[in-house]
Every structure is written in C-alpha cells, then in structure tokens.
C-alpha atoms as a PDB file:
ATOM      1  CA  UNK A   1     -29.222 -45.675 -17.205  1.00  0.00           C
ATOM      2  CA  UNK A   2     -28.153 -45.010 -13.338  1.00  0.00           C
ATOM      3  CA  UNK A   3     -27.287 -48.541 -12.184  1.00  0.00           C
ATOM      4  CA  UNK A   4     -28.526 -46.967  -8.427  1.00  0.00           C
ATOM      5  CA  UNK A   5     -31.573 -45.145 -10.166  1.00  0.00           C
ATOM      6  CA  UNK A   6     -32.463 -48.363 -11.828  1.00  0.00           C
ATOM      7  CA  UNK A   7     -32.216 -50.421  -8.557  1.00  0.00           C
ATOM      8  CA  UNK A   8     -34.392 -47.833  -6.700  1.00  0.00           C
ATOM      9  CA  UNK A   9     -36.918 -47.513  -8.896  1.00  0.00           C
ATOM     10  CA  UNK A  10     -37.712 -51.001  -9.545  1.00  0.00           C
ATOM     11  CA  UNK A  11     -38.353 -51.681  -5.705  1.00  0.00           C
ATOM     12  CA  UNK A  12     -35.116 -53.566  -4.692  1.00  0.00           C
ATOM     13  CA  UNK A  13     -33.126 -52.046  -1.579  1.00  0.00           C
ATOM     14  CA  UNK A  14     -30.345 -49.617  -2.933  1.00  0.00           C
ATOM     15  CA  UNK A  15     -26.936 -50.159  -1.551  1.00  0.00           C
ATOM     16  CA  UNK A  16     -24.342 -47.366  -1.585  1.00  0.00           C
ATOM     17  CA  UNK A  17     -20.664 -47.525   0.155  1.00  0.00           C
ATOM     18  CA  UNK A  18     -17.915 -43.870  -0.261  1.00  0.00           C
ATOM     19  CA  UNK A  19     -14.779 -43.693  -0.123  1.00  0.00           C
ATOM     20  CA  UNK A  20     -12.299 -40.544  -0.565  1.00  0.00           C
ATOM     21  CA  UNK A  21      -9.933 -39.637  -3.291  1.00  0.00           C
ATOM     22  CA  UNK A  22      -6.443 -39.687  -1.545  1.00  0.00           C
ATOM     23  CA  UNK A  23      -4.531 -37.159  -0.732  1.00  0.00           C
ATOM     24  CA  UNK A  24      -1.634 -37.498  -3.266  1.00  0.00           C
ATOM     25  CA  UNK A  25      -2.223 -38.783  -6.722  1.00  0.00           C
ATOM     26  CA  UNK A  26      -1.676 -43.027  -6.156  1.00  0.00           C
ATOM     27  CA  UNK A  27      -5.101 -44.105  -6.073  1.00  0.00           C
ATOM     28  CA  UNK A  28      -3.968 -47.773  -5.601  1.00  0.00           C
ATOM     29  CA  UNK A  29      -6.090 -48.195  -2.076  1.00  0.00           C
ATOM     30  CA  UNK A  30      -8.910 -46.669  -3.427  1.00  0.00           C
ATOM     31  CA  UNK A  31      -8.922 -49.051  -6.456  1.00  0.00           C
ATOM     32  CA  UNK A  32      -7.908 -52.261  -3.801  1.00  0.00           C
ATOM     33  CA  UNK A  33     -11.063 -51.429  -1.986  1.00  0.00           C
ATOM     34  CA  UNK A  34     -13.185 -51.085  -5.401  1.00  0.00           C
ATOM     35  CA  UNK A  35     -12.444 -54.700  -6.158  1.00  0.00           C
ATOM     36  CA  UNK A  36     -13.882 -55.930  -3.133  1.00  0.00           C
ATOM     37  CA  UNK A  37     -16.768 -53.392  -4.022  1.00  0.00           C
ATOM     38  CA  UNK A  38     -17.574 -54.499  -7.226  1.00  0.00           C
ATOM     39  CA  UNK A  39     -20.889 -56.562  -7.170  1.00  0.00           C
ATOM     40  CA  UNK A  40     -21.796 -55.553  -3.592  1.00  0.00           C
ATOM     41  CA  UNK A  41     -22.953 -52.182  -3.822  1.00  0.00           C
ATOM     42  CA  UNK A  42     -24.818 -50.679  -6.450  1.00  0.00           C
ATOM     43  CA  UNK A  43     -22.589 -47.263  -6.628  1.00  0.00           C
ATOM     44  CA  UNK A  44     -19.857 -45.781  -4.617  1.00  0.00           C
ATOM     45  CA  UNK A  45     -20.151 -42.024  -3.921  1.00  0.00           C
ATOM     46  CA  UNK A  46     -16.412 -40.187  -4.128  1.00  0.00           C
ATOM     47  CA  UNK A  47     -16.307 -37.420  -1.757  1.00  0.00           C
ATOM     48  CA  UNK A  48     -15.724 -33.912  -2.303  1.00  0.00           C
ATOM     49  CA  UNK A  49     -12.706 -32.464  -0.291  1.00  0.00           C
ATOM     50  CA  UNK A  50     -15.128 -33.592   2.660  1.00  0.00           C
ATOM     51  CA  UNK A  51     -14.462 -31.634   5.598  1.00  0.00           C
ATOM     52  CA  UNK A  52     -12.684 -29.071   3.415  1.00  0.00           C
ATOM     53  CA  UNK A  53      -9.496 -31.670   3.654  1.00  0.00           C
ATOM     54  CA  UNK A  54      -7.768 -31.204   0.622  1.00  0.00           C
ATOM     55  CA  UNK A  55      -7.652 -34.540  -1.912  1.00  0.00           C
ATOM     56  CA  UNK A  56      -7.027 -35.017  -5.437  1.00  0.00           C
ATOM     57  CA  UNK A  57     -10.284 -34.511  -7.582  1.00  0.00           C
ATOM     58  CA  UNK A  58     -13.632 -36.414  -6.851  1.00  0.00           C
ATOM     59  CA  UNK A  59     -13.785 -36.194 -11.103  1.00  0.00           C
ATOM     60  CA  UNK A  60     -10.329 -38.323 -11.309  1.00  0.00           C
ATOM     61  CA  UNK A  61     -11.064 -41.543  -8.951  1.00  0.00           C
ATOM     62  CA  UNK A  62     -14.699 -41.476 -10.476  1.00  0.00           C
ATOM     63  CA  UNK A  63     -12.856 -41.991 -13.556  1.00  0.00           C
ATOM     64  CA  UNK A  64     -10.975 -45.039 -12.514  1.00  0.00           C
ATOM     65  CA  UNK A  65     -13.947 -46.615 -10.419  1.00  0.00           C
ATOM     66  CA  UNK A  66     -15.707 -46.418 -13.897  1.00  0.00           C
ATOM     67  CA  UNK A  67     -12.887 -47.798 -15.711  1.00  0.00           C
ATOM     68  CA  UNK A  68     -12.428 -50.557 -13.554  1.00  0.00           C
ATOM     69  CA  UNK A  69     -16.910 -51.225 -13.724  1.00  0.00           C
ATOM     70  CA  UNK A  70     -17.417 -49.986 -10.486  1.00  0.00           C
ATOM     71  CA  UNK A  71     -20.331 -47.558 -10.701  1.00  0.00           C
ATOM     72  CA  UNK A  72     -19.803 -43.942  -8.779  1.00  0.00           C
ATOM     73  CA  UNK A  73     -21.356 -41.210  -7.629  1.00  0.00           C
ATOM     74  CA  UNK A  74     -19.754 -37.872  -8.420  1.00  0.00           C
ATOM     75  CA  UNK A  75     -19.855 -35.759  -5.668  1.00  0.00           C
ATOM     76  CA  UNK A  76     -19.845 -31.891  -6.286  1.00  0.00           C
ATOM     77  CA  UNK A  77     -20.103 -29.196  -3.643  1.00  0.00           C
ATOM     78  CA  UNK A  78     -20.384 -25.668  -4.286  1.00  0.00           C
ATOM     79  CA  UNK A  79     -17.318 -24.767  -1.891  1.00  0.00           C
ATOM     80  CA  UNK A  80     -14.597 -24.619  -4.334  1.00  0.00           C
ATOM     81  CA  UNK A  81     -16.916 -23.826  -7.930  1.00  0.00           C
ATOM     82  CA  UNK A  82     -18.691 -21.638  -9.459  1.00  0.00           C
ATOM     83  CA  UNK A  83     -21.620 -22.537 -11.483  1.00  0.00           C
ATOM     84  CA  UNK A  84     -19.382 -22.348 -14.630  1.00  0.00           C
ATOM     85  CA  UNK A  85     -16.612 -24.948 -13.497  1.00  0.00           C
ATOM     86  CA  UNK A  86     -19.326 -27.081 -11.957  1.00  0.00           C
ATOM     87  CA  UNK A  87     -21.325 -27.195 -15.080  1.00  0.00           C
ATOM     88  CA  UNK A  88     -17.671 -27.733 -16.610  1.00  0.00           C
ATOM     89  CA  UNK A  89     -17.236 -31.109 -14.338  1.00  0.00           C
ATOM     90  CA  UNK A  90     -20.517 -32.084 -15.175  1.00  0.00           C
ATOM     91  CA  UNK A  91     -19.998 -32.582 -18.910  1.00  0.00           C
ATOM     92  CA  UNK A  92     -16.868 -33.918 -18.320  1.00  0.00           C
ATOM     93  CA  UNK A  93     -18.287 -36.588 -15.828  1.00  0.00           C
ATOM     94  CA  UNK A  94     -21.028 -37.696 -18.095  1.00  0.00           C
ATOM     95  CA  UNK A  95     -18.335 -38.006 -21.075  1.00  0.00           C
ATOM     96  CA  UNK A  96     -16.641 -40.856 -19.145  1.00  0.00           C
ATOM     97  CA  UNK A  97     -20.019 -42.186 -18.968  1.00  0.00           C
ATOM     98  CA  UNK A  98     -20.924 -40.677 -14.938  1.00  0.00           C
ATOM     99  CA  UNK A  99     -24.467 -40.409 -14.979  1.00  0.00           C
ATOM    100  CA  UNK A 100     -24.971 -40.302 -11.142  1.00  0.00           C
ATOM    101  CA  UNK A 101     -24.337 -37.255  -9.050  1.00  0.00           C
ATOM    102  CA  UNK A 102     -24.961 -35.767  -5.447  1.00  0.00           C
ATOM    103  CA  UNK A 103     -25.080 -32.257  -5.192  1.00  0.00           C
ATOM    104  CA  UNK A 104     -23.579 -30.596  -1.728  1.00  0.00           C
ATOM    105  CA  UNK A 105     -23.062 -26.984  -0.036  1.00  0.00           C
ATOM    106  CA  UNK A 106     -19.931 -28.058   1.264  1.00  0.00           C
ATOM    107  CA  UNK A 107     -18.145 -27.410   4.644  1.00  0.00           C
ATOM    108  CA  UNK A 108     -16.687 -23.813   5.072  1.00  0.00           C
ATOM    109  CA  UNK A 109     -12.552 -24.149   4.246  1.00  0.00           C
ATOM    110  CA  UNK A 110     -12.374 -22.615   8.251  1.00  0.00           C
ATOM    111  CA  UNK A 111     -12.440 -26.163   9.034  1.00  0.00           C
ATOM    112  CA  UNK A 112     -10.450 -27.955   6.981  1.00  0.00           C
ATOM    113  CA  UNK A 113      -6.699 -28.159   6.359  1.00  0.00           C
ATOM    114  CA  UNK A 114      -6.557 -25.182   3.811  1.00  0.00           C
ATOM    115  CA  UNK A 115      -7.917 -22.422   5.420  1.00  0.00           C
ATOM    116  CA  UNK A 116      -6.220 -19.533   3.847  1.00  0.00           C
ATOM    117  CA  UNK A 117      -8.358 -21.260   0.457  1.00  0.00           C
ATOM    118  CA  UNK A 118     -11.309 -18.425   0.168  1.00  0.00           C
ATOM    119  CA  UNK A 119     -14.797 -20.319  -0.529  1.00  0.00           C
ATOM    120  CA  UNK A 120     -16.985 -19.699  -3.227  1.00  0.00           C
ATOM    121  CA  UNK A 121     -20.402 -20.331  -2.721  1.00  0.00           C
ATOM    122  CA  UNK A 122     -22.024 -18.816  -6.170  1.00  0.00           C
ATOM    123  CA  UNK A 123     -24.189 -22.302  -5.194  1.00  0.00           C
ATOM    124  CA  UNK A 124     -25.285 -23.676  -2.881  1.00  0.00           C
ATOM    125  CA  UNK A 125     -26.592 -27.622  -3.029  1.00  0.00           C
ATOM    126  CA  UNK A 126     -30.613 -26.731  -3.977  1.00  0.00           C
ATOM    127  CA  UNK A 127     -28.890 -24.143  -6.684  1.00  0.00           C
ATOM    128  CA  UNK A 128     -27.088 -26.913  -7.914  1.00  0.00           C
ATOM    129  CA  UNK A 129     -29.686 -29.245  -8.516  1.00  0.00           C
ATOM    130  CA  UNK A 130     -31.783 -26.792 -10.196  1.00  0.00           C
ATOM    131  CA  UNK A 131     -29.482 -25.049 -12.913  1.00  0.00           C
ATOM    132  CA  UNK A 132     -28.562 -29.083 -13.465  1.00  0.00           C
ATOM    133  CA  UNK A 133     -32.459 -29.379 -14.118  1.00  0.00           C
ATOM    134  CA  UNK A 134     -32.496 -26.472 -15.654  1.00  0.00           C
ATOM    135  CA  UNK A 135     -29.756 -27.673 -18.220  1.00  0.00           C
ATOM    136  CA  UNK A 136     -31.754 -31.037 -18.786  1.00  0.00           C
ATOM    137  CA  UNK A 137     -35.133 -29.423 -19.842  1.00  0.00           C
ATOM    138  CA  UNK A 138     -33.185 -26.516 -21.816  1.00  0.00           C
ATOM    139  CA  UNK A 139     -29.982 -28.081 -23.672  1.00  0.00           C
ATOM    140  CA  UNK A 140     -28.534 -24.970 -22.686  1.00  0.00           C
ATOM    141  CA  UNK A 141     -25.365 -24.421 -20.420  1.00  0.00           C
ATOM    142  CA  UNK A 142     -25.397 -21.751 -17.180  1.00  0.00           C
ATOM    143  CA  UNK A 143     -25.221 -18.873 -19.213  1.00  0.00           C
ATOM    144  CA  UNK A 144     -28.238 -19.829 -21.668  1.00  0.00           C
ATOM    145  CA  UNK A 145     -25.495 -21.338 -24.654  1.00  0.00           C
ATOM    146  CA  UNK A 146     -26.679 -24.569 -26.041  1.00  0.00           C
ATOM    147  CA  UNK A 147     -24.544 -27.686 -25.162  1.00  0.00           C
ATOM    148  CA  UNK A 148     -23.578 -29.301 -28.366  1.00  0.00           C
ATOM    149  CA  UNK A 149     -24.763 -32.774 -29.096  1.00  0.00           C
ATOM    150  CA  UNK A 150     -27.588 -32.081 -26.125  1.00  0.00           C
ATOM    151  CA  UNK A 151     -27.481 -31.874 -22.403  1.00  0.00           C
ATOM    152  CA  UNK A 152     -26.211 -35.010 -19.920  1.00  0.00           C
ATOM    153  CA  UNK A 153     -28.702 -36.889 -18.017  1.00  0.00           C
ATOM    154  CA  UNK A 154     -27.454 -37.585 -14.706  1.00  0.00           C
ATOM    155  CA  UNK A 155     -29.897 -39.345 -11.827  1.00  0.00           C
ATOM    156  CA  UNK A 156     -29.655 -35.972  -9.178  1.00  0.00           C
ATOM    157  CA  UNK A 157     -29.257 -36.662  -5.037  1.00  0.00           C
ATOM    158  CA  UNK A 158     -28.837 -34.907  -2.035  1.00  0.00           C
ATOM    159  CA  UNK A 159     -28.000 -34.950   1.725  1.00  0.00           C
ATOM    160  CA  UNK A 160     -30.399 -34.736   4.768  1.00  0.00           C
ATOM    161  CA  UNK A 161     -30.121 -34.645   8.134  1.00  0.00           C
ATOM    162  CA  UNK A 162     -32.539 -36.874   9.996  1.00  0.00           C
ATOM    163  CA  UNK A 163     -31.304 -35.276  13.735  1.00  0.00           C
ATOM    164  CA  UNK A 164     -32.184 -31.661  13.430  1.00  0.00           C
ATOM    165  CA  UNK A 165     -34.103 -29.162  15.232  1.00  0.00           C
ATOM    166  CA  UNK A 166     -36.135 -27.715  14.746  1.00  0.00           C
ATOM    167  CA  UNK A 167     -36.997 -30.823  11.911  1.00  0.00           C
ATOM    168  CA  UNK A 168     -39.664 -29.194  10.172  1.00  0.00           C
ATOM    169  CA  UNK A 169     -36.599 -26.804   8.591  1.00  0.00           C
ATOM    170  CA  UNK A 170     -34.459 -29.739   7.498  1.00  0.00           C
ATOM    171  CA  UNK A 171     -37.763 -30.576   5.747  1.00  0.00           C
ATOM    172  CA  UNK A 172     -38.474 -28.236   3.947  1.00  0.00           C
ATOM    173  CA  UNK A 173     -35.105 -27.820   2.789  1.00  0.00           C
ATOM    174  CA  UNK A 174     -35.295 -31.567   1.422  1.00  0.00           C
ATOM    175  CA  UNK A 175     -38.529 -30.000  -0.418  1.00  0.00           C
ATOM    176  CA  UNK A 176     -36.795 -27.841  -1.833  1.00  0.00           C
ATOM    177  CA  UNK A 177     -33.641 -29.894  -3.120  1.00  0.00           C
ATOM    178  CA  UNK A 178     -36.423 -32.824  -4.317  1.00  0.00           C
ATOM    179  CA  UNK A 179     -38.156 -29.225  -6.206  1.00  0.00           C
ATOM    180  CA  UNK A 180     -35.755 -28.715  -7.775  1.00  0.00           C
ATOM    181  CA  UNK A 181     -34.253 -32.367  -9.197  1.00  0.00           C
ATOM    182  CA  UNK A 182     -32.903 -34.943  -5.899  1.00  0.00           C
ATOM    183  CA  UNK A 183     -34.701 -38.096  -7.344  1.00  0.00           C
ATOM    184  CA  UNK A 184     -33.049 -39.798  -4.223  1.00  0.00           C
ATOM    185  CA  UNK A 185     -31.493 -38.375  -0.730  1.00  0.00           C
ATOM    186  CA  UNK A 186     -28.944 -40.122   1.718  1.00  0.00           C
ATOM    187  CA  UNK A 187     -28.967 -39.278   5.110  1.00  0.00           C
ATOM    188  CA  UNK A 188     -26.126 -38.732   8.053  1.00  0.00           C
ATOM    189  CA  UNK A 189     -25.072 -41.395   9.958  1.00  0.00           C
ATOM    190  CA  UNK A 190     -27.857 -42.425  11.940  1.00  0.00           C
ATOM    191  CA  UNK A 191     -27.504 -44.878  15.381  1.00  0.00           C
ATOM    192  CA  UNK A 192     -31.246 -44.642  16.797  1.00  0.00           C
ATOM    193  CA  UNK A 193     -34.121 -45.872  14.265  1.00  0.00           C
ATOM    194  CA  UNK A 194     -36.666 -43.952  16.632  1.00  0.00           C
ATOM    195  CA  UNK A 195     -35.409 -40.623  15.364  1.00  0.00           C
ATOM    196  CA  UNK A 196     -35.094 -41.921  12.301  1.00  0.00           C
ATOM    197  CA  UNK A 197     -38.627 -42.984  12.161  1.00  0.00           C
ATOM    198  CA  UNK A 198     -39.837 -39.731  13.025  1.00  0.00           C
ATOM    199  CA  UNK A 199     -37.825 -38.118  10.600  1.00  0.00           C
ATOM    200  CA  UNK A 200     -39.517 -40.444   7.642  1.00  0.00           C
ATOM    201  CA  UNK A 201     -42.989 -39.424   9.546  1.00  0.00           C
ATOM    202  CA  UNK A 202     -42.510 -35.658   9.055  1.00  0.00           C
ATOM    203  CA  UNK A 203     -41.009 -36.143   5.340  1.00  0.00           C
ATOM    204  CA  UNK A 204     -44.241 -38.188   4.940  1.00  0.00           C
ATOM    205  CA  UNK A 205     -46.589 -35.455   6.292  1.00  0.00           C
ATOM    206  CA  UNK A 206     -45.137 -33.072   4.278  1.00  0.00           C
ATOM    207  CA  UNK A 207     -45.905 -35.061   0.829  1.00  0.00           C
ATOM    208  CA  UNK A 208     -42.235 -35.271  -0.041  1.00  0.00           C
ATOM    209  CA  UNK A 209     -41.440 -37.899  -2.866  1.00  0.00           C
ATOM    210  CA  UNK A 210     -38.490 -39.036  -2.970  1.00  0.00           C
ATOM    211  CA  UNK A 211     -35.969 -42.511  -2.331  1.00  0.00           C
ATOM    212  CA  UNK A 212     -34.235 -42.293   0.995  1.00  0.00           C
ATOM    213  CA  UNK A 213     -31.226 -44.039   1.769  1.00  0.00           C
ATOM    214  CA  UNK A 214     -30.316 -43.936   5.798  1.00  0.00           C
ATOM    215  CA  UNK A 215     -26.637 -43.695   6.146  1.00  0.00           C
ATOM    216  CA  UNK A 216     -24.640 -46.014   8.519  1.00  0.00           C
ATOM    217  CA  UNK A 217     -21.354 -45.340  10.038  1.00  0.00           C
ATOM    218  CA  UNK A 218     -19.832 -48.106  11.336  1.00  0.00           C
ATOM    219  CA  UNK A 219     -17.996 -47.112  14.936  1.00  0.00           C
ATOM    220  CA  UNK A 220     -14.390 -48.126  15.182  1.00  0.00           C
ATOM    221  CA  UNK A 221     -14.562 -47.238  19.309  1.00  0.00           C
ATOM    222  CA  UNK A 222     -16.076 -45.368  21.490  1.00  0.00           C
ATOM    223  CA  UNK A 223     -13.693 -42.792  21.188  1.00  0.00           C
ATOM    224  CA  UNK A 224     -14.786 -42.509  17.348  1.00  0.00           C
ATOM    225  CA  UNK A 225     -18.562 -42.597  18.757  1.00  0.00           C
ATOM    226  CA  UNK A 226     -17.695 -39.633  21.549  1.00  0.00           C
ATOM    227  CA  UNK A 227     -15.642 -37.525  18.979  1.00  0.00           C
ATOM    228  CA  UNK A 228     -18.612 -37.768  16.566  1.00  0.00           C
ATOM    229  CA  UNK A 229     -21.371 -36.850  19.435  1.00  0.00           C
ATOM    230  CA  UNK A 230     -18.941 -33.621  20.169  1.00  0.00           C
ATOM    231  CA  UNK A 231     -18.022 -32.602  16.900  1.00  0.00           C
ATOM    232  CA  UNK A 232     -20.255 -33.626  13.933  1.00  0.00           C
ATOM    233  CA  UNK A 233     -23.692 -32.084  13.286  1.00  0.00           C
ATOM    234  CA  UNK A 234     -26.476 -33.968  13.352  1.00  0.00           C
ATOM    235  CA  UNK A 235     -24.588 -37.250  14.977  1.00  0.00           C
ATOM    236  CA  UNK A 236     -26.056 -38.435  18.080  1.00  0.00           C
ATOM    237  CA  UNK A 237     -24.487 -41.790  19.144  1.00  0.00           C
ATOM    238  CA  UNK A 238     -26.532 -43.357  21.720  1.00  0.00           C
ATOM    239  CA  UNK A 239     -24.685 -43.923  25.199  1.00  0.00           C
ATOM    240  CA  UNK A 240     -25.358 -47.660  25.445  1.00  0.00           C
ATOM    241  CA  UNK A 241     -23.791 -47.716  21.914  1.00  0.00           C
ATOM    242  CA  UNK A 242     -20.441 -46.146  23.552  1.00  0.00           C
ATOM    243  CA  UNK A 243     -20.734 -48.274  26.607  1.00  0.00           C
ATOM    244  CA  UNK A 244     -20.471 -51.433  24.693  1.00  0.00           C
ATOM    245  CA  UNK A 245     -17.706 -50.509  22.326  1.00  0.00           C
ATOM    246  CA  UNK A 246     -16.110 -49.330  25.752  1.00  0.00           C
ATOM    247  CA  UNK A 247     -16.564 -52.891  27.202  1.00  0.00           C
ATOM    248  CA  UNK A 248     -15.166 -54.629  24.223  1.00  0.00           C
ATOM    249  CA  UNK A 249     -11.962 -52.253  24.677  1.00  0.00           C
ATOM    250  CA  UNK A 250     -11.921 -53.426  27.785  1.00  0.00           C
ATOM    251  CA  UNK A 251     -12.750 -57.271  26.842  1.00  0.00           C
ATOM    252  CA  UNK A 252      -9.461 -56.975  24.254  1.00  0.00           C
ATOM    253  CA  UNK A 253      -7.065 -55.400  26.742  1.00  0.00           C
ATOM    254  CA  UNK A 254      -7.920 -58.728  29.156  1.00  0.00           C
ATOM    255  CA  UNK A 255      -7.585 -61.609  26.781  1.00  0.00           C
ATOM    256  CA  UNK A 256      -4.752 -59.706  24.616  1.00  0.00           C
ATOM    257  CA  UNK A 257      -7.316 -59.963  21.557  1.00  0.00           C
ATOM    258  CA  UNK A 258      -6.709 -57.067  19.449  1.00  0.00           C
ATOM    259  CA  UNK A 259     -10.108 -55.495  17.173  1.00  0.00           C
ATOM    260  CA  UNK A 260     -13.000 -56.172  19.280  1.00  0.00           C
ATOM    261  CA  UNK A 261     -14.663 -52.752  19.313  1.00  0.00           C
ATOM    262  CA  UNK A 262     -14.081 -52.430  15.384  1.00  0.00           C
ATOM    263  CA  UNK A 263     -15.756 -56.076  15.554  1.00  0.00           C
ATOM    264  CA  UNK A 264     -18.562 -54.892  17.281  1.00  0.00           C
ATOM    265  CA  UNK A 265     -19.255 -51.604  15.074  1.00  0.00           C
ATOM    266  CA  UNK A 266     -19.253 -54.403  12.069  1.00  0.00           C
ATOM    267  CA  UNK A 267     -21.534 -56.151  14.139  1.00  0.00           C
ATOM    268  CA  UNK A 268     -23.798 -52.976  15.053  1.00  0.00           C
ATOM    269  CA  UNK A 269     -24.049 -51.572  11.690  1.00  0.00           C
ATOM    270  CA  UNK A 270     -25.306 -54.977  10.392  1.00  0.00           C
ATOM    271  CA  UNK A 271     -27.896 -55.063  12.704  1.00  0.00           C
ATOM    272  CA  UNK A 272     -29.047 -51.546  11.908  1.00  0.00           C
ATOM    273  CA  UNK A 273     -29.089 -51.971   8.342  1.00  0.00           C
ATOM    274  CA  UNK A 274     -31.085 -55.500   8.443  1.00  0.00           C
ATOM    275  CA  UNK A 275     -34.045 -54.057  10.557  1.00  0.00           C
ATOM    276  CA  UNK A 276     -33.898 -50.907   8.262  1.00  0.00           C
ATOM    277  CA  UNK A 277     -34.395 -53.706   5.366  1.00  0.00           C
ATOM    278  CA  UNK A 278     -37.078 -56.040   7.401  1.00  0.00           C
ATOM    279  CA  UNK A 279     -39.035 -53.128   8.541  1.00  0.00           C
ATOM    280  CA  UNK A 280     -38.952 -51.443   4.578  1.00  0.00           C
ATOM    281  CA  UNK A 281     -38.421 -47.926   6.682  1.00  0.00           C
ATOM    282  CA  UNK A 282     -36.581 -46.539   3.429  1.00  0.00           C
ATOM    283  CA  UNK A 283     -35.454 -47.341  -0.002  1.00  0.00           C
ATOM    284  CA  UNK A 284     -31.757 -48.797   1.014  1.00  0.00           C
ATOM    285  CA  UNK A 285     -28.438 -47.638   2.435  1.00  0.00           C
ATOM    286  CA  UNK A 286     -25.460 -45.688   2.411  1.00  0.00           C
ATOM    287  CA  UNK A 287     -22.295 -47.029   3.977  1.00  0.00           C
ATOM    288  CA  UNK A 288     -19.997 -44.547   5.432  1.00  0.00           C
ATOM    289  CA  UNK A 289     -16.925 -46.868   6.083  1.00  0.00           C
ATOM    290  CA  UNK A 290     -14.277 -43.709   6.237  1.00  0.00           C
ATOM    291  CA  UNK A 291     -11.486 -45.501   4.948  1.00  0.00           C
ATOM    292  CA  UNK A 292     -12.608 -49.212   5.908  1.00  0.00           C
ATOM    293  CA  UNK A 293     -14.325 -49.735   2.731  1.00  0.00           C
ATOM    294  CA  UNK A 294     -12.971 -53.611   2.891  1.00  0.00           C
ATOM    295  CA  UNK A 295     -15.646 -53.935   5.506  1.00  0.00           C
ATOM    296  CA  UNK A 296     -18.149 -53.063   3.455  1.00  0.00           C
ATOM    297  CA  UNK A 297     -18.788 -56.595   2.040  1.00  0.00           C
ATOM    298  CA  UNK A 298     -18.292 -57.984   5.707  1.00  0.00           C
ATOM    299  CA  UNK A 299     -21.038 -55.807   7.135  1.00  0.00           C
ATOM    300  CA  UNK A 300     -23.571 -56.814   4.072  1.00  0.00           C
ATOM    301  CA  UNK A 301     -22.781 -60.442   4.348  1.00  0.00           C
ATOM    302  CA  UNK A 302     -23.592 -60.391   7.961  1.00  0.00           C
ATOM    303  CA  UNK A 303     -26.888 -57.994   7.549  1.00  0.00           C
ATOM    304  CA  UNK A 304     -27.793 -60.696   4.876  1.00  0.00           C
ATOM    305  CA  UNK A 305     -27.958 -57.680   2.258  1.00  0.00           C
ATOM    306  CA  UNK A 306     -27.427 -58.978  -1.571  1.00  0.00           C
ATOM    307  CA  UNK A 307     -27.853 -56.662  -4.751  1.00  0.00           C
END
C-alpha cells in the first residue's frame, strides 16, 4: 500500500517534500538530499519538467528514490504525452513498485527553456485521473486491451490553487479531479492561513471529500518572495512577509553574518506548518524546498513535525 495513502487515511498528518530530476543524467544531489529525507517525510513528489524546464525523466529518479527506500510520488503531466505513453509510464512506474502518483496539465513549453518543443495536451490533469480510474475498474489499457496480469493500483492526487478568483471555479475543478480518482490534493504555496481558510470553507460547502495537503514554500529573500508575487499564479506573498526577509538582508549586511533571510524563511515556514498542524486545518503538508531539500528536516524539527 501507498506509504502517504496509508498515513492519511489513518488520521496522522501527511508530510510530503519534491525535489527535481536534474538536468543532466548524475542524480548524485538528488540522492544526497534523499538520505536526509528518508524517515522524515512520508513521500517525495519528483517533478515533471516543471515550468516546461527540460530534466531527465520524473520515471528515472523515482526509480532510484525507490531503490534507495525513499517513497515517491510520480509526477505526470499531460504536456509532453499522450494518453498512450502516459498509460506506458504508468505500468512501468508501478513495476518498480510506484504506487503513488499526481496527475498535472502541465505548463505550456512557451515558458520554459524548450520552446520550439510543440505540446501535446491529448490530457489534461482531470482526463488523467479518470482513464487511470478507468483502467483500475476495467483491467483494460486506453484503447480498451486488457493489461496482462491486471491493472496497477496507484493512490491518485492532484493540484489546487487555494488563491484564485473567482474560487468557486478552482472548486469545482477540484470536484471534478476528486470525480474522477484524486484521493488526496496538494495545494500552491500558500503564506496567509486566512485565504487558506476560506479556501477549505468553500471546498467544505461544496461537499468535496478529499485529503488536503497545504503546500509551503520556504522564502530564500525577499527578492524570491517579490519574483513569486509578479510571476507565479496563484502566489500572493504577504508584504510584511517581504519586509522582514528585507530587514534580515539588511541585519546580515551590518554584522557581516551571511544567511539570515534564508534563516528566517526556515523559520517562517515552520511556523506556518505548526499552526496548520495545531489548528487540524488540513490533512498535512507539502514542502516545496526548490532545490533546498536539506532543509527539509530543519524546518520539521523546528515545526515539531514527526512521522
């Protein structure tokens, strides 16, 4: 069973960290950073060509995480697949013993670093998640064939965005995606629990099921925070956020002490995710660290977060 669907559904708070395949084919940081993963989180998610940024395959570091007992999350956007290779990745996933995937749209190759790369789109992430169901209840592959020796079981997510407008249309796409097989849903970065907890009260309105892990981006500076309020949807760092990663700048330029705004997003995002836990707002968390995953453990330890 899905170590992460066997955390979530027995009531403890789910714990999630990502990190990136690199780009090249020496995944010796990646497999650094799972070591100081393993035991702390309950599953790592591997990105997708996120951003459109080419990378070597999600499939190959999920491999190696596995391989080295770190559990992870294959991520599989339907940017760069049809439903044939997808379903193709699938079976090859749960053969290395993957049972835990996230399905995406994925980002339009205009904005990442291959643009000439033409997108495919045959699905999108709530078409994913159903011919994935689809395959479950049938034994049968995309095009109706049975799969031999029976279909995968794999414990089906998705992505929300908790800052959206108008919010009742994020909603009802995340009724859609839970529809049609998300069993759990992690959310963008969030920085203000206020939206947040308006988000949880529409999902709760609507009679929408499902585990929600809020995701936390820990800020590096403020000119990480200002780039993110400018260019990332559904990221709205608050200003006295920015002003105090500002100050510590300013703090570490005056007594020549080098870090202090990275020290203070550790600091931050600890905070954040212990209220999420003492309040019970969701089911757990999912740590963004973009490329930092060796904070990871730092920023549980200091939220007082153990699996």
């Amino acid at each position: 069973m899905s170590i992460l669907k066997d955390a979530l559904e027995s009531g403890k708070f789910g714990v999630t960290a990502e990190m990136a395949p690199p780009k090249g084919y020496d995944f010796s940081e990646q497999m650094e950073a799972a070591e100081l993963l393993a035991g702390k989180v309950h599953a790592v998610n591997v990105t997708d060509m996120q951003s459109a940024s080419l990378k070597a395959s999600g499939l190959g570091l999920c491999i190696k995480l596995k391989q080295a007992g770190v559990e992870p999350i294959i991520q599989i956007t339907g940017r760069d697949r049809n439903r044939m290779a997808i379903m193709g990745d699938i079976l090859s996933a749960a053969s290395f013993g993957i049972d835990t995937m996230l399905a995406l749209t994925g980002d339009h190759p205009v904005v990442g670093d291959c643009k000439e790369s033409k997108p495919v789109y045959d699905l999108d992430s709530v078409g994913i998640l159903k011919m994935l169901s689809k395959m479950e209840e049938t034994n049968c592959d995309c095009g109706g064939n049975e799969i031999a020796g029976g279909a995968p079981k794999f414990y089906k997510g998705a992505a929300v965005t908790p800052l959206y407008e108008p919010l009742f249309l994020q909603v009802n796409k995340l009724r859609q995606k839970v529809e049609n097989g998300a069993m759990y849903v992690q959310t963008q970065g969030i920085f203000d629990l206020d939206t947040f907890k308006r988000f949880l009260e529409f999902v709760d309105k609507a009679g929408i099921k499902t585990h929600i892990m809020a995701g936390i981006i820990p800020l590096k500076s403020a000119g990480m925070a200002k780039y993110m309020n400018d260019n990332v949807p559904g990221i709205a760092v608050p200003q006295d956020m920015i002003d105090r990663l500002a100050a510590a700048a300013e703090e570490g330029k005056a007594t020549g002490v080098k870090g202090l705004p990275g020290k203070l997003g550790i600091e931050m995002a600890a905070e954040m995710i212990a209220k999420i836990k003492d309040e019970k707002l969701c089911d757990g968390v999912h740590i963004m660290a973009i490329g930092a995953e060796k904070n990871v453990p730092v920023i549980l330890d200091k939220a007082g977060i153990a699996i």
